[in-house]
N, C-alpha and C. Protein backbone atom coordinates (compact mmCIF):
# COMPACT_ATOMS: atom_id res chain seq x y z
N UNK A 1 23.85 -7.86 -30.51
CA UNK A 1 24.64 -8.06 -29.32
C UNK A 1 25.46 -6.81 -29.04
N UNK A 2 25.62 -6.26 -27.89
CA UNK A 2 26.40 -5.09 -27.72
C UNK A 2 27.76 -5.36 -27.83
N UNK A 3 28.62 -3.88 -27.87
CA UNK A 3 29.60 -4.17 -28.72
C UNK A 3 30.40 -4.03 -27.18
N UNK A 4 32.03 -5.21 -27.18
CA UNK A 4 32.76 -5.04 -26.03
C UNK A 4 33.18 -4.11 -26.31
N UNK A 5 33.18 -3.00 -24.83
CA UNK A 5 34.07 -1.84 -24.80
C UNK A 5 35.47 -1.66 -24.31
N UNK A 6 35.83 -3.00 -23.26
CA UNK A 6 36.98 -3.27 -22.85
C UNK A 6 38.00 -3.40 -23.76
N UNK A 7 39.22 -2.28 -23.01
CA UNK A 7 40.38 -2.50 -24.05
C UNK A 7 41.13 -3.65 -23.05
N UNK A 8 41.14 -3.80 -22.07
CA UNK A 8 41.49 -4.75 -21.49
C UNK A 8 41.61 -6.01 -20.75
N UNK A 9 42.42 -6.97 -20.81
CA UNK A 9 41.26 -8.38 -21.05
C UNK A 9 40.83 -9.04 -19.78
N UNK A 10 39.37 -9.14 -19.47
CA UNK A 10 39.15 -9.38 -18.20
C UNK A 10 39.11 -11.12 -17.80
N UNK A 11 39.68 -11.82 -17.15
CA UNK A 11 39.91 -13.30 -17.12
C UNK A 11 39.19 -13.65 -15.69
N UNK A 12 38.58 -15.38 -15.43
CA UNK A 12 37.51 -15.35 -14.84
C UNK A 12 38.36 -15.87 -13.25
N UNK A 13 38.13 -15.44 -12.12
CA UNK A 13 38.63 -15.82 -10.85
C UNK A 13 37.82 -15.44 -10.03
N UNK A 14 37.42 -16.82 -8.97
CA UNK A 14 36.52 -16.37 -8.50
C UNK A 14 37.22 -16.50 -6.75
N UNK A 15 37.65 -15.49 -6.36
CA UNK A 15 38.47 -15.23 -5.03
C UNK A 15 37.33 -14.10 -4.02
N UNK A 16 37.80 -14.40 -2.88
CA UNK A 16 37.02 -13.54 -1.72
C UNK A 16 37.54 -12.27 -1.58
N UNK A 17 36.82 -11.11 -1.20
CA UNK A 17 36.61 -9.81 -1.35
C UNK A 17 35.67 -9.59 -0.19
N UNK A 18 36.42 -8.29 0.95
CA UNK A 18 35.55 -7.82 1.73
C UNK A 18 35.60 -6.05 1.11
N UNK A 19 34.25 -5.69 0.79
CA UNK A 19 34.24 -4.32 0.51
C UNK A 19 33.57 -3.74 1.15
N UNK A 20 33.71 -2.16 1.09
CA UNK A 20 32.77 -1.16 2.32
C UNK A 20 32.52 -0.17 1.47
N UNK A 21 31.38 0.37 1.08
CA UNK A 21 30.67 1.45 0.72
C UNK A 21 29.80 2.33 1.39
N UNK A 22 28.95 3.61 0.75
CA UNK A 22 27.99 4.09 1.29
C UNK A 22 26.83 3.38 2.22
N UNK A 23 26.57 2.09 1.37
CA UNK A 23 25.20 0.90 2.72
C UNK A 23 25.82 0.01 3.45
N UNK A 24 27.29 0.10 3.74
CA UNK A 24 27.68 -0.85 4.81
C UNK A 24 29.32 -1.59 4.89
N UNK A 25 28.83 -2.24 5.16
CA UNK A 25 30.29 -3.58 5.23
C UNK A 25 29.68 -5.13 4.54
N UNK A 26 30.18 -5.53 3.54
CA UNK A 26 29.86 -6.40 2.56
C UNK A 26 31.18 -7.75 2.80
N UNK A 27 30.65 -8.63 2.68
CA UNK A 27 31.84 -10.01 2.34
C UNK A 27 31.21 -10.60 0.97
N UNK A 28 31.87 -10.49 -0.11
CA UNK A 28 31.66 -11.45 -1.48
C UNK A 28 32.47 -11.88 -1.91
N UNK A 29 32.51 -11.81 -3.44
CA UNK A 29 33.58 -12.29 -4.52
C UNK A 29 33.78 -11.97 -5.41
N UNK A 30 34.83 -11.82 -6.29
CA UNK A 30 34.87 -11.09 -7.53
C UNK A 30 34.89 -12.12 -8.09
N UNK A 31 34.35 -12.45 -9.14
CA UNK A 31 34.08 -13.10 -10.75
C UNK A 31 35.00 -12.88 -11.93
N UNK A 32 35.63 -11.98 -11.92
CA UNK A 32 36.63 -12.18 -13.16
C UNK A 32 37.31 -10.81 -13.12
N UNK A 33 38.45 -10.44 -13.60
CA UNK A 33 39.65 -8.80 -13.09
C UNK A 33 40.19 -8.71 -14.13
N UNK A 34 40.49 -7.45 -14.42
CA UNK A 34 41.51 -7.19 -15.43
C UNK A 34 42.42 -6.28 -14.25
N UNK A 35 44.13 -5.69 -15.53
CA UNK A 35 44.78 -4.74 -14.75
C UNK A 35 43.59 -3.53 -14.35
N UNK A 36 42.60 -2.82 -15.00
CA UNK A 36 41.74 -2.27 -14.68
C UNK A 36 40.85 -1.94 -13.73
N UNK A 37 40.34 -3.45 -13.55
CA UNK A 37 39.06 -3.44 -13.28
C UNK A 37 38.48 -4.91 -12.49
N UNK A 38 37.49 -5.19 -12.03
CA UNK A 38 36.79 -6.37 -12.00
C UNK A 38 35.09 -6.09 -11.60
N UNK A 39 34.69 -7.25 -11.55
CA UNK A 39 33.35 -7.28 -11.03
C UNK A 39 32.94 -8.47 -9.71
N UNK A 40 32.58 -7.08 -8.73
CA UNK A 40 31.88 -7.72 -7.40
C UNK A 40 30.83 -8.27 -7.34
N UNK A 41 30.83 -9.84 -7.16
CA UNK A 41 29.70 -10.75 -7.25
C UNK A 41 28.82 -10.21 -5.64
N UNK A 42 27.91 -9.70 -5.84
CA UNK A 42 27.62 -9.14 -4.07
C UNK A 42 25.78 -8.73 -4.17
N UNK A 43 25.03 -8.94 -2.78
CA UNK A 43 24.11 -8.74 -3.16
C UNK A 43 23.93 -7.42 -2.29
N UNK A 44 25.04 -6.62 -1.75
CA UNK A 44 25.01 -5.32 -1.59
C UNK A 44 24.85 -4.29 -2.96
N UNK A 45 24.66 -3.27 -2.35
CA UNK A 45 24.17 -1.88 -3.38
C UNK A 45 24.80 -1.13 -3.17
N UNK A 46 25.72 -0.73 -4.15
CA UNK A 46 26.62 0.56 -4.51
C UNK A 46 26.16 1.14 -6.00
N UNK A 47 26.40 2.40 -5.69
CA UNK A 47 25.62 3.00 -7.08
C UNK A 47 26.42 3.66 -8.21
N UNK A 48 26.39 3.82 -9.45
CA UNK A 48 27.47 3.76 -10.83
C UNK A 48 28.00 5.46 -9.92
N UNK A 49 29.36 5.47 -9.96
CA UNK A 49 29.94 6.82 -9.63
C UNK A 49 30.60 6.58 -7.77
N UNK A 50 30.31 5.49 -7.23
CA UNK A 50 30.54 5.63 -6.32
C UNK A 50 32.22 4.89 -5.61
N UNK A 51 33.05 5.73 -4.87
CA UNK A 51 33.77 4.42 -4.73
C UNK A 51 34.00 4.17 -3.65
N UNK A 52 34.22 2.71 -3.57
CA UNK A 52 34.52 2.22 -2.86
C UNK A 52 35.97 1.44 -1.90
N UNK A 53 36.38 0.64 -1.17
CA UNK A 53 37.41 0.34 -0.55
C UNK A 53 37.22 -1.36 -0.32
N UNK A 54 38.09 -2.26 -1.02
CA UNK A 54 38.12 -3.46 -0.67
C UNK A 54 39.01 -4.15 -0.87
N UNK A 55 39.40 -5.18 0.06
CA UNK A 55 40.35 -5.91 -0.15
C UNK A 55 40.24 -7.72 -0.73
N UNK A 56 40.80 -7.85 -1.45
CA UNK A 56 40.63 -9.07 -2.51
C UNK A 56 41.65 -10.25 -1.80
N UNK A 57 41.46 -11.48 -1.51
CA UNK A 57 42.54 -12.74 -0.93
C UNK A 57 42.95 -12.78 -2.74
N UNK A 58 44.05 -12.84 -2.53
CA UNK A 58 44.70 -13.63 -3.84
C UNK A 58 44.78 -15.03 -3.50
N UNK A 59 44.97 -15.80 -5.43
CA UNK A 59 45.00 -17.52 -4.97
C UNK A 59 46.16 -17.68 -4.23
N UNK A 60 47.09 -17.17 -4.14
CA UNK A 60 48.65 -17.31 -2.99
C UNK A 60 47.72 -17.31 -1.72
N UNK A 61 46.83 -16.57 -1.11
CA UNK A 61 46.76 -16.62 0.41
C UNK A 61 46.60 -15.04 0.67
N UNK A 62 47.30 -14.17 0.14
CA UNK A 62 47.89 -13.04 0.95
C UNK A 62 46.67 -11.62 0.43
N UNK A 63 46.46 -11.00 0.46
CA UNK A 63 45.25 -9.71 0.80
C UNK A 63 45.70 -8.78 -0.25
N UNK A 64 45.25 -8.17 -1.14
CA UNK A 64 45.33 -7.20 -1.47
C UNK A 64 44.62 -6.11 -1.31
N UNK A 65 44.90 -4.80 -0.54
CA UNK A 65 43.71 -3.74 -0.88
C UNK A 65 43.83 -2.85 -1.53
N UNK A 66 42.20 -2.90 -1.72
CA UNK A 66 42.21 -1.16 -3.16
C UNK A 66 41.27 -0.30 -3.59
N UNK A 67 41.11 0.17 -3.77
CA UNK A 67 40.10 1.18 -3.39
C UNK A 67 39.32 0.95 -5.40
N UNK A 68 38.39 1.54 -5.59
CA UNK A 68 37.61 1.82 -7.26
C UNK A 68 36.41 2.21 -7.16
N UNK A 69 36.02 3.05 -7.99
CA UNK A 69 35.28 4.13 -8.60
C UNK A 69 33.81 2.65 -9.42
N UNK A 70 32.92 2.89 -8.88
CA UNK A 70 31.51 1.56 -9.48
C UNK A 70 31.38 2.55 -10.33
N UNK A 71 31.19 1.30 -11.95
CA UNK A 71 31.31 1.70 -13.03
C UNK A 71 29.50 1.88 -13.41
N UNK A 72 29.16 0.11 -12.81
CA UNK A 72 27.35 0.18 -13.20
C UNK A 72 27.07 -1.06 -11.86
N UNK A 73 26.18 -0.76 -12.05
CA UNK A 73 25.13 -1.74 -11.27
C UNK A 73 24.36 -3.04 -11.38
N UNK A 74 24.63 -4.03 -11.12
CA UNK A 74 23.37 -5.04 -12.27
C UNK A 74 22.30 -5.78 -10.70
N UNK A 75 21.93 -4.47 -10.30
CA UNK A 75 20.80 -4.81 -9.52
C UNK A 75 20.70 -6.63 -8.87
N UNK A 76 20.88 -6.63 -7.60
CA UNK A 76 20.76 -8.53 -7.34
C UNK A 76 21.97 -9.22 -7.79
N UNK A 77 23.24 -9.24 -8.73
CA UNK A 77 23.86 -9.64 -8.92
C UNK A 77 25.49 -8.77 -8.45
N UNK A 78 25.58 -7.83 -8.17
CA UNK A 78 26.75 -7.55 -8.36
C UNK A 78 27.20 -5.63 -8.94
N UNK A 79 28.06 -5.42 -9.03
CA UNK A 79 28.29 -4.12 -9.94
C UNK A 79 30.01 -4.62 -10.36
N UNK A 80 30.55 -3.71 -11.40
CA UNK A 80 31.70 -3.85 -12.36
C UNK A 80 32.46 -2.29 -11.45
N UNK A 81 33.76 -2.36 -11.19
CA UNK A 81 34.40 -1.48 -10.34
C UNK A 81 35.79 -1.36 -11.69
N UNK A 82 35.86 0.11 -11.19
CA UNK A 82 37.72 0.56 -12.13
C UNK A 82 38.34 1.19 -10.97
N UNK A 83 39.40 0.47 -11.27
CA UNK A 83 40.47 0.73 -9.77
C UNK A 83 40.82 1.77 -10.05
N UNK A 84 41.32 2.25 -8.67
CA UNK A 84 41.54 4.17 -8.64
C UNK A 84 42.83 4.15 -7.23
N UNK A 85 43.45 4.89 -7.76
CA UNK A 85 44.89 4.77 -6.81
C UNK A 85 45.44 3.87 -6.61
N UNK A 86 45.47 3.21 -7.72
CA UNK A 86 46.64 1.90 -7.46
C UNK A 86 48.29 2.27 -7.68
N UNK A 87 48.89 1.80 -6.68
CA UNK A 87 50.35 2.24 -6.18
C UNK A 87 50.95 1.26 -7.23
N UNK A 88 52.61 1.13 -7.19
CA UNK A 88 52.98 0.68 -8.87
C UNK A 88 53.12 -0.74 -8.27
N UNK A 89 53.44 -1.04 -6.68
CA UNK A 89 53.54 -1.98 -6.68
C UNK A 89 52.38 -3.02 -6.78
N UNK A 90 50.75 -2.71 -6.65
CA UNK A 90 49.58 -3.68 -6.71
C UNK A 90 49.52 -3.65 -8.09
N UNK A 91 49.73 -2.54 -8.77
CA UNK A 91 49.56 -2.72 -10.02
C UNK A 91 50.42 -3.45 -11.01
N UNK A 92 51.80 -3.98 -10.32
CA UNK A 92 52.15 -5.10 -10.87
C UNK A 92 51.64 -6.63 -10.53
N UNK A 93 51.23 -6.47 -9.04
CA UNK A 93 50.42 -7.69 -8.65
C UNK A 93 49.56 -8.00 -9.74
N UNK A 94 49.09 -7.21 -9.57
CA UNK A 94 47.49 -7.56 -10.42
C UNK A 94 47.68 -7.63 -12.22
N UNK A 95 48.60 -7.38 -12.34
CA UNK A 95 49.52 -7.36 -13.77
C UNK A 95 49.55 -8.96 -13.81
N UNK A 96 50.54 -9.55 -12.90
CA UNK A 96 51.04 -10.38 -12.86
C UNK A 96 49.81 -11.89 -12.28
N UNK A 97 48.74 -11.51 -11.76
CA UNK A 97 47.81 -11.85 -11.83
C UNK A 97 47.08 -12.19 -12.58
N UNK A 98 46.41 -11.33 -13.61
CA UNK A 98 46.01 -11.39 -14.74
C UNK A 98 47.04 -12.63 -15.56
N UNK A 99 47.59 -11.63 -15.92
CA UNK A 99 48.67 -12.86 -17.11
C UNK A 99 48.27 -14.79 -16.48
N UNK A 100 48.76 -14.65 -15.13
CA UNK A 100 48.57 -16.51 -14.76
C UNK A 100 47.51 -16.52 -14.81
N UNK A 101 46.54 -16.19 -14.58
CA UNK A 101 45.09 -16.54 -14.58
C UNK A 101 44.31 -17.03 -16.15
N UNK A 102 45.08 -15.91 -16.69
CA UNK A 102 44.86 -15.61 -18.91
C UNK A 102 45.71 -17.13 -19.02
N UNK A 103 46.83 -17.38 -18.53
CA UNK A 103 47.25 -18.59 -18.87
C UNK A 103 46.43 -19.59 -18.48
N UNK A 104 45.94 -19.69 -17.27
CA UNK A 104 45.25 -20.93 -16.72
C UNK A 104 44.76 -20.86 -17.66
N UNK A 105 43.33 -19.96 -18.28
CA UNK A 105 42.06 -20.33 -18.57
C UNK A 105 42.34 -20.43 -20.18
N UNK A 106 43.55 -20.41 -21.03
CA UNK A 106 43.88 -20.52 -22.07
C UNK A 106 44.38 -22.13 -22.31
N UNK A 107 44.92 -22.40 -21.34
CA UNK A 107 45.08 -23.57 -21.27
C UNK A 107 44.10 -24.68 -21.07
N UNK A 108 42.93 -23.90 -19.98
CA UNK A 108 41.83 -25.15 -19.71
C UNK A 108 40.69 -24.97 -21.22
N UNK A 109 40.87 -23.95 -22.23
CA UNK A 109 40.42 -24.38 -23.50
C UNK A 109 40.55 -24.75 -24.59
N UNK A 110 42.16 -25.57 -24.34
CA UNK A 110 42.66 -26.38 -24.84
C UNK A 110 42.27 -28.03 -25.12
């Protein structure tokens, strides 16, 4: 089994995401985020090195946008993105994000 490389812990949420790359204008979802990072559930094509611009609904309602650098590709399913220019204030969002979310899903494996 390959070995995790994440130093940081990615927790599962599955919220709406409109992103725009090199092939277009995309509407999907991300599948699970760290402070880092997440992965775009999408059956658009962006390629490892490329970045992109999208904005994420949080479970509150309200939009976040942000730009990240595609890490890989998994062809038909999606690609894994690392955020790039995040200002201090999203990056506490998404701080603070993470953590309730790590709680939810710590709790629902209880």
């Amino acid at each position: 089994m390959e070995e995790e490389r994440r130093v940081h812990r990615r927790v599962p949420l599955l919220v709406e995401v409109a992103w725009e790359g090199a092939t277009g204008k995309y509407e999907a979802r991300i599948c699970d985020v760290s402070t880092t990072g997440c992965f775009i559930d999408t059956i658009g094509r962006a390629a490892a090195g490329e970045t992109i611009r999208f904005t994420v609904r949080l479970p509150a309602g309200d939009w976040i946008k942000l730009q990240g650098e595609v890490i890989y590709e998994q062809r038909g399913m999606g690609f894994g993105v690392r955020f790039t220019n995040l200002s201090a204030f999203d990056r506490r969002r998404l701080e603070w994000l993470v953590k309730a979310e790590g709680y939810r899903a710590d709790k629902q494996k209880q």
